[in-house]
N, C-alpha and C. Protein backbone atom coordinates (compact mmCIF):
# COMPACT_ATOMS: atom_id res chain seq x y z
N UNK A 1 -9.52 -7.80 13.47
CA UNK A 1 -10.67 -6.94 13.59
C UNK A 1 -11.79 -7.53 12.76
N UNK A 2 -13.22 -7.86 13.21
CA UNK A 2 -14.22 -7.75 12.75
C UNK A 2 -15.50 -7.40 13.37
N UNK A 3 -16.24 -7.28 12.29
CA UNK A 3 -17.61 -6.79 13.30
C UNK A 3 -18.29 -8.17 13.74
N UNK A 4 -17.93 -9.29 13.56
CA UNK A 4 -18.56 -10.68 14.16
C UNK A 4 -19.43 -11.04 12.97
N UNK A 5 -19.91 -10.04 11.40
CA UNK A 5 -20.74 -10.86 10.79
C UNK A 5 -19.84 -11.66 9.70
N UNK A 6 -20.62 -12.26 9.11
CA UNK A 6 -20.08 -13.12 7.81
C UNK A 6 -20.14 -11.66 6.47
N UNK A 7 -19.16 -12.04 5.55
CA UNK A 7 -19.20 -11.00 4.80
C UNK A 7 -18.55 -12.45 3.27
N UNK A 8 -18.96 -11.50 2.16
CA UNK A 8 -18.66 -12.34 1.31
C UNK A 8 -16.87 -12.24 0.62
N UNK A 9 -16.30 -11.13 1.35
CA UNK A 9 -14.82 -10.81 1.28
C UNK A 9 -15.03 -10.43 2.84
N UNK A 10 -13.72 -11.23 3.44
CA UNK A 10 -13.59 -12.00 4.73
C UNK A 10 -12.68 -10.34 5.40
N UNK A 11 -12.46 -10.13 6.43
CA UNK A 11 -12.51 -8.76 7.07
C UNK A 11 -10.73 -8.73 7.05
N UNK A 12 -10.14 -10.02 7.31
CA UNK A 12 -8.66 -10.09 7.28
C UNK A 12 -8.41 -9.56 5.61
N UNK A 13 -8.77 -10.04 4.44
CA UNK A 13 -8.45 -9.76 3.60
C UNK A 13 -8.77 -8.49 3.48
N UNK A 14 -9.58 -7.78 3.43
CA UNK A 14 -9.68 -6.21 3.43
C UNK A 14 -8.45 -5.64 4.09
N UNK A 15 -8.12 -6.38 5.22
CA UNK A 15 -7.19 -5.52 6.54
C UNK A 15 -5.92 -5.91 5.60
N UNK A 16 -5.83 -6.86 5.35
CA UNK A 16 -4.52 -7.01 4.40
C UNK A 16 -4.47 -6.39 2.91
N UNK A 17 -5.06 -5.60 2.36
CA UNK A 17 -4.57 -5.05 1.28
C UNK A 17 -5.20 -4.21 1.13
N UNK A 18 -5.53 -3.55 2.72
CA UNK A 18 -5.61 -1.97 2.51
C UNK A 18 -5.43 -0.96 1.71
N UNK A 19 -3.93 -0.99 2.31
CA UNK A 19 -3.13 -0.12 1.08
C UNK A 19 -3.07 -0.23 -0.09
N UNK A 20 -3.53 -1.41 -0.75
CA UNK A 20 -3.48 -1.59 -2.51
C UNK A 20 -4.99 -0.94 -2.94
N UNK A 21 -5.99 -1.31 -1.67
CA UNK A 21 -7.21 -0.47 -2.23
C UNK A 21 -7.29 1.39 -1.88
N UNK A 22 -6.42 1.55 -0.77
CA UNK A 22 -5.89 3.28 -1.05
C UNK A 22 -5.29 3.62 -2.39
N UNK A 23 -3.96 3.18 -2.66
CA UNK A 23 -3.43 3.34 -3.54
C UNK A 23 -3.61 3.12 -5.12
N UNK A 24 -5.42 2.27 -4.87
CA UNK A 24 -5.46 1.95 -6.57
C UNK A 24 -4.91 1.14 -6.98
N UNK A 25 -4.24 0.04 -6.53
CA UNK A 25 -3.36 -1.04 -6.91
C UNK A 25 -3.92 -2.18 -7.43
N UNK A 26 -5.23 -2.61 -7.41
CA UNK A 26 -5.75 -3.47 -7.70
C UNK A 26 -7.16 -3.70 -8.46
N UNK A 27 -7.37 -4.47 -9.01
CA UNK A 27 -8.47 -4.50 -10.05
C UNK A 27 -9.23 -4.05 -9.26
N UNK A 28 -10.50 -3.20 -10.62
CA UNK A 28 -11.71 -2.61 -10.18
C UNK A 28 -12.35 -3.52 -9.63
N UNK A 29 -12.43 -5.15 -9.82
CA UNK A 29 -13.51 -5.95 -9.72
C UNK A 29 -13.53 -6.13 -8.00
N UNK A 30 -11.82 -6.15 -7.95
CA UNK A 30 -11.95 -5.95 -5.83
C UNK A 30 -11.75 -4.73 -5.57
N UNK A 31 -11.59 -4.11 -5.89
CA UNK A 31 -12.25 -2.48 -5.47
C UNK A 31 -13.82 -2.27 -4.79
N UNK A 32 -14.59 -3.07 -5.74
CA UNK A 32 -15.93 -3.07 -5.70
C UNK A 32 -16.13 -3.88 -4.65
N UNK A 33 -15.51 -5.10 -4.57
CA UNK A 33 -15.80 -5.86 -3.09
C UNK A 33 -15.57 -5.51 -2.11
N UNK A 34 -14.20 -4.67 -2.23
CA UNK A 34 -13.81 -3.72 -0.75
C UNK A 34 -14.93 -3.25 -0.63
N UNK A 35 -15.29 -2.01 -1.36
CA UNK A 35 -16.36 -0.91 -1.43
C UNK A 35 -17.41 -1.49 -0.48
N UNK A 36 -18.11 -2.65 -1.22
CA UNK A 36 -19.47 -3.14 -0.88
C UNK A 36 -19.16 -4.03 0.86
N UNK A 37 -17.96 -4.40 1.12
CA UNK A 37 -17.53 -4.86 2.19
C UNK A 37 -17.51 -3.47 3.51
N UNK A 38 -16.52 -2.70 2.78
CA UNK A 38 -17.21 -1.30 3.90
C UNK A 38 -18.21 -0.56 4.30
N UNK A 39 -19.13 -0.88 3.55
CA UNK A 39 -21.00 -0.75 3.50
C UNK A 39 -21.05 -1.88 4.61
N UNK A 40 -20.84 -3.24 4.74
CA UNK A 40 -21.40 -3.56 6.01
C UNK A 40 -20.53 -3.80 6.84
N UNK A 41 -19.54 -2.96 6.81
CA UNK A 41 -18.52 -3.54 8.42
C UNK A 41 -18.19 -2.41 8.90
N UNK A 42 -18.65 -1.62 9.77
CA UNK A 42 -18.43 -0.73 10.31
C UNK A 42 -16.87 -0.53 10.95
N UNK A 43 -16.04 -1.76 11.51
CA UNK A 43 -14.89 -1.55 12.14
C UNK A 43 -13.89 -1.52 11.06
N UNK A 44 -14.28 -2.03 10.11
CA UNK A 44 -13.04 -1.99 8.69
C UNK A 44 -13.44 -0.61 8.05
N UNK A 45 -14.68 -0.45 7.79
CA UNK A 45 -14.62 0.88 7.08
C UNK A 45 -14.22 2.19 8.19
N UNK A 46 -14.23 1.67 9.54
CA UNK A 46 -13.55 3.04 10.25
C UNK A 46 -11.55 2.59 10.31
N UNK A 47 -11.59 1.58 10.35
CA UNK A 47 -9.94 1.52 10.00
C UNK A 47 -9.75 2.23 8.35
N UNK A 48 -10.32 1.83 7.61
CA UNK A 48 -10.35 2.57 6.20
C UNK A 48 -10.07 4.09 6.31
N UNK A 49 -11.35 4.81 7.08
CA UNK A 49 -11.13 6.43 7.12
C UNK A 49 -9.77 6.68 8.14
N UNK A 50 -9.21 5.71 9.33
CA UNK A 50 -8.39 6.21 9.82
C UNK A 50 -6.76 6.26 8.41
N UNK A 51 -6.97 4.76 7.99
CA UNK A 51 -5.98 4.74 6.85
C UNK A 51 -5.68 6.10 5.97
N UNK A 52 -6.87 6.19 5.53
CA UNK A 52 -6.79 7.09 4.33
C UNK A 52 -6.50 8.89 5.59
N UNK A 53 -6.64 8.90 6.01
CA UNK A 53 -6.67 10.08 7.00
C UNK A 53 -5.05 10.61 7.15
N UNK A 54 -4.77 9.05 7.85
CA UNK A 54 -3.09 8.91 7.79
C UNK A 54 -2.16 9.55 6.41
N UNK A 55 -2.54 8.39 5.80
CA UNK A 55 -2.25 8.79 4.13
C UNK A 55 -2.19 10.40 3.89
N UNK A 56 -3.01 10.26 3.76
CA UNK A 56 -3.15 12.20 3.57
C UNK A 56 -2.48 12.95 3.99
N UNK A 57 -2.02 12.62 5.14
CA UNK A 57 -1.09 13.78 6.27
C UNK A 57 -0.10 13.35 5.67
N UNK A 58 0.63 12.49 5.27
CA UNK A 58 1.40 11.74 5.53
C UNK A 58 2.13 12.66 4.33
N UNK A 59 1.50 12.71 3.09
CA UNK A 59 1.42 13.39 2.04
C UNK A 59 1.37 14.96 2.08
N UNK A 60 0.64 15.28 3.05
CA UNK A 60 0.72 16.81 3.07
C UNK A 60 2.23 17.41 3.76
N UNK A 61 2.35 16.62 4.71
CA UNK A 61 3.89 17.01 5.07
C UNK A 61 5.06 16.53 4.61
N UNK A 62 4.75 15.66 4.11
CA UNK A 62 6.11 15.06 3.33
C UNK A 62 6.39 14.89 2.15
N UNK A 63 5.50 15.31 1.31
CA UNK A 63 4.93 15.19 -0.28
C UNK A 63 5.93 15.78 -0.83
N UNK A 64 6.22 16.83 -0.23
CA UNK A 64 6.87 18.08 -1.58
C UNK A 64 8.26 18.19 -1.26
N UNK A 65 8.45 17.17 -0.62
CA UNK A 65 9.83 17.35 -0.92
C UNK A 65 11.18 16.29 -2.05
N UNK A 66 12.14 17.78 -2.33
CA UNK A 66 12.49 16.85 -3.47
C UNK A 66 13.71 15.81 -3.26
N UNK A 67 14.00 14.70 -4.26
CA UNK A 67 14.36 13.62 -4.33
C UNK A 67 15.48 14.12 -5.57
N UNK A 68 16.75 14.42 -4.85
CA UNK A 68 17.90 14.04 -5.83
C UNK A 68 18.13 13.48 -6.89
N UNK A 69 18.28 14.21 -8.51
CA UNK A 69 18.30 13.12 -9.35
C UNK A 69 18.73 11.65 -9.68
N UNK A 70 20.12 11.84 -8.97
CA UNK A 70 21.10 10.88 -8.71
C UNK A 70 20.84 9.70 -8.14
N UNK A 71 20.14 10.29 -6.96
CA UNK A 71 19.36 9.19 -6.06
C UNK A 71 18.50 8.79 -6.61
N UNK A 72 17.67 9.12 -7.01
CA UNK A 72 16.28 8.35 -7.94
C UNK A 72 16.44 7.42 -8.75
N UNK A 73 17.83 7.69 -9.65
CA UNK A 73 18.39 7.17 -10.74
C UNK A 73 19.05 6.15 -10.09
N UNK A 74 19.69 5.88 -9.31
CA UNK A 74 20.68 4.71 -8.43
C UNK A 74 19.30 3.88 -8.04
N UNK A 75 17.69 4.33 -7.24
CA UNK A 75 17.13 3.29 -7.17
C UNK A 75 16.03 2.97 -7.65
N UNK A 76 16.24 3.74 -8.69
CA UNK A 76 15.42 3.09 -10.15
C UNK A 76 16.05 1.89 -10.45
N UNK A 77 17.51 2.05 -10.84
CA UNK A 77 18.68 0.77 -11.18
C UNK A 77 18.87 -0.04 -10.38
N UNK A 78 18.68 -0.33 -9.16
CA UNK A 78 18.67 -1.27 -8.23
C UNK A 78 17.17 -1.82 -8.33
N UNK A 79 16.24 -1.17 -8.62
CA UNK A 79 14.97 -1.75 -8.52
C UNK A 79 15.14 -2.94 -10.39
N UNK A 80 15.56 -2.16 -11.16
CA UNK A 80 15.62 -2.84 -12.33
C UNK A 80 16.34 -3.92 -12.35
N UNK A 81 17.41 -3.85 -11.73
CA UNK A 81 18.17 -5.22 -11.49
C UNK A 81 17.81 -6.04 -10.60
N UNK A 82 16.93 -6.13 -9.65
CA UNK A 82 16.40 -6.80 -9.03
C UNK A 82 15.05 -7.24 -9.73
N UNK A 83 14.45 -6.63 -10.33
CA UNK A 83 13.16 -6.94 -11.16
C UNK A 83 13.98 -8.26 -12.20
N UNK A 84 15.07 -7.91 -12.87
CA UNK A 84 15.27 -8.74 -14.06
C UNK A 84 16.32 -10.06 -13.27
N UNK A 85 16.38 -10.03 -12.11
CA UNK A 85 16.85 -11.49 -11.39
C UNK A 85 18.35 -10.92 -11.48
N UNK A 86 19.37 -9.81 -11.53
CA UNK A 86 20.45 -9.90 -11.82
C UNK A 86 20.76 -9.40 -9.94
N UNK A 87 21.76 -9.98 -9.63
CA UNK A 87 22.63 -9.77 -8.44
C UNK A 87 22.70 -8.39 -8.01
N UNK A 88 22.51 -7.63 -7.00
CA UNK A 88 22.91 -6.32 -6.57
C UNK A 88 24.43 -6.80 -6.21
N UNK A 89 25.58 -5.75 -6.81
CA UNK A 89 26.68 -5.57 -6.27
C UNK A 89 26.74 -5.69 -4.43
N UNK A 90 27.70 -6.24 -4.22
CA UNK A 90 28.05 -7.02 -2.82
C UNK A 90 27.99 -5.37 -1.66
N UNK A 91 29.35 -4.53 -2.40
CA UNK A 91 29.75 -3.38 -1.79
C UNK A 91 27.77 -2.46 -1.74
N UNK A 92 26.71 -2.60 -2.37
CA UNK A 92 26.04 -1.55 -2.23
C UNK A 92 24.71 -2.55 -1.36
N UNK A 93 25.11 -3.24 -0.81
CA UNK A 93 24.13 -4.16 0.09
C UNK A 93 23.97 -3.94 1.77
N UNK A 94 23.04 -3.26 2.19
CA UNK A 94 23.67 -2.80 3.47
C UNK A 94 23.27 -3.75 4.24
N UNK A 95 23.95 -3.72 5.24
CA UNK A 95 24.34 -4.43 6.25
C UNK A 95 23.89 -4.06 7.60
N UNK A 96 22.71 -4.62 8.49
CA UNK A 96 22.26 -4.80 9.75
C UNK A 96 23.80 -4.90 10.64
């Protein structure tokens, strides 16, 4: 997707880290380039409002529901052992 002009942050990169500029994931300094990038691209900043639109619902119906302690705790610990390079156990690896 682009609107055909030149932009100084390129329209693929916006489209690719959408979600880190919904979610706040990334420095203010490309925040601001997104920002100033959706000021002149009309087809990215309407993929933007459809994004964030999504998001929202997405959240309103599915937000509140709760998450098992147990479960949280099992992939908290799988996320930690994978963060620190250590092996996930064979038996808790699922299988396609």
């Amino acid at each position: 997707m682009s609107c055909g002009e030149p932009h100084e942050t390129d329209c693929s990169e916006v489209l690719d880290h959408l979600y880190e500029f919904l979610d706040r994931e990334m420095p203010d300094s490309d925040c601001t380039k997104f920002e100033v990038h959706f000021e002149e691209c009309s087809p990215c900043l309407e993929k933007y409002g459809l994004e964030q639109a999504v998001k929202k619902l997405v959240k309103r119906c599915c937000g509140h529901d709760d998450v098992p302690s147990d479960l949280r705790a099992k992939v908290l610990g799988r996320i930690d052992l994978i963060r620190s390079g250590q092996a996930v156990p064979e038996q808790d690896v699922v299988k396609d």
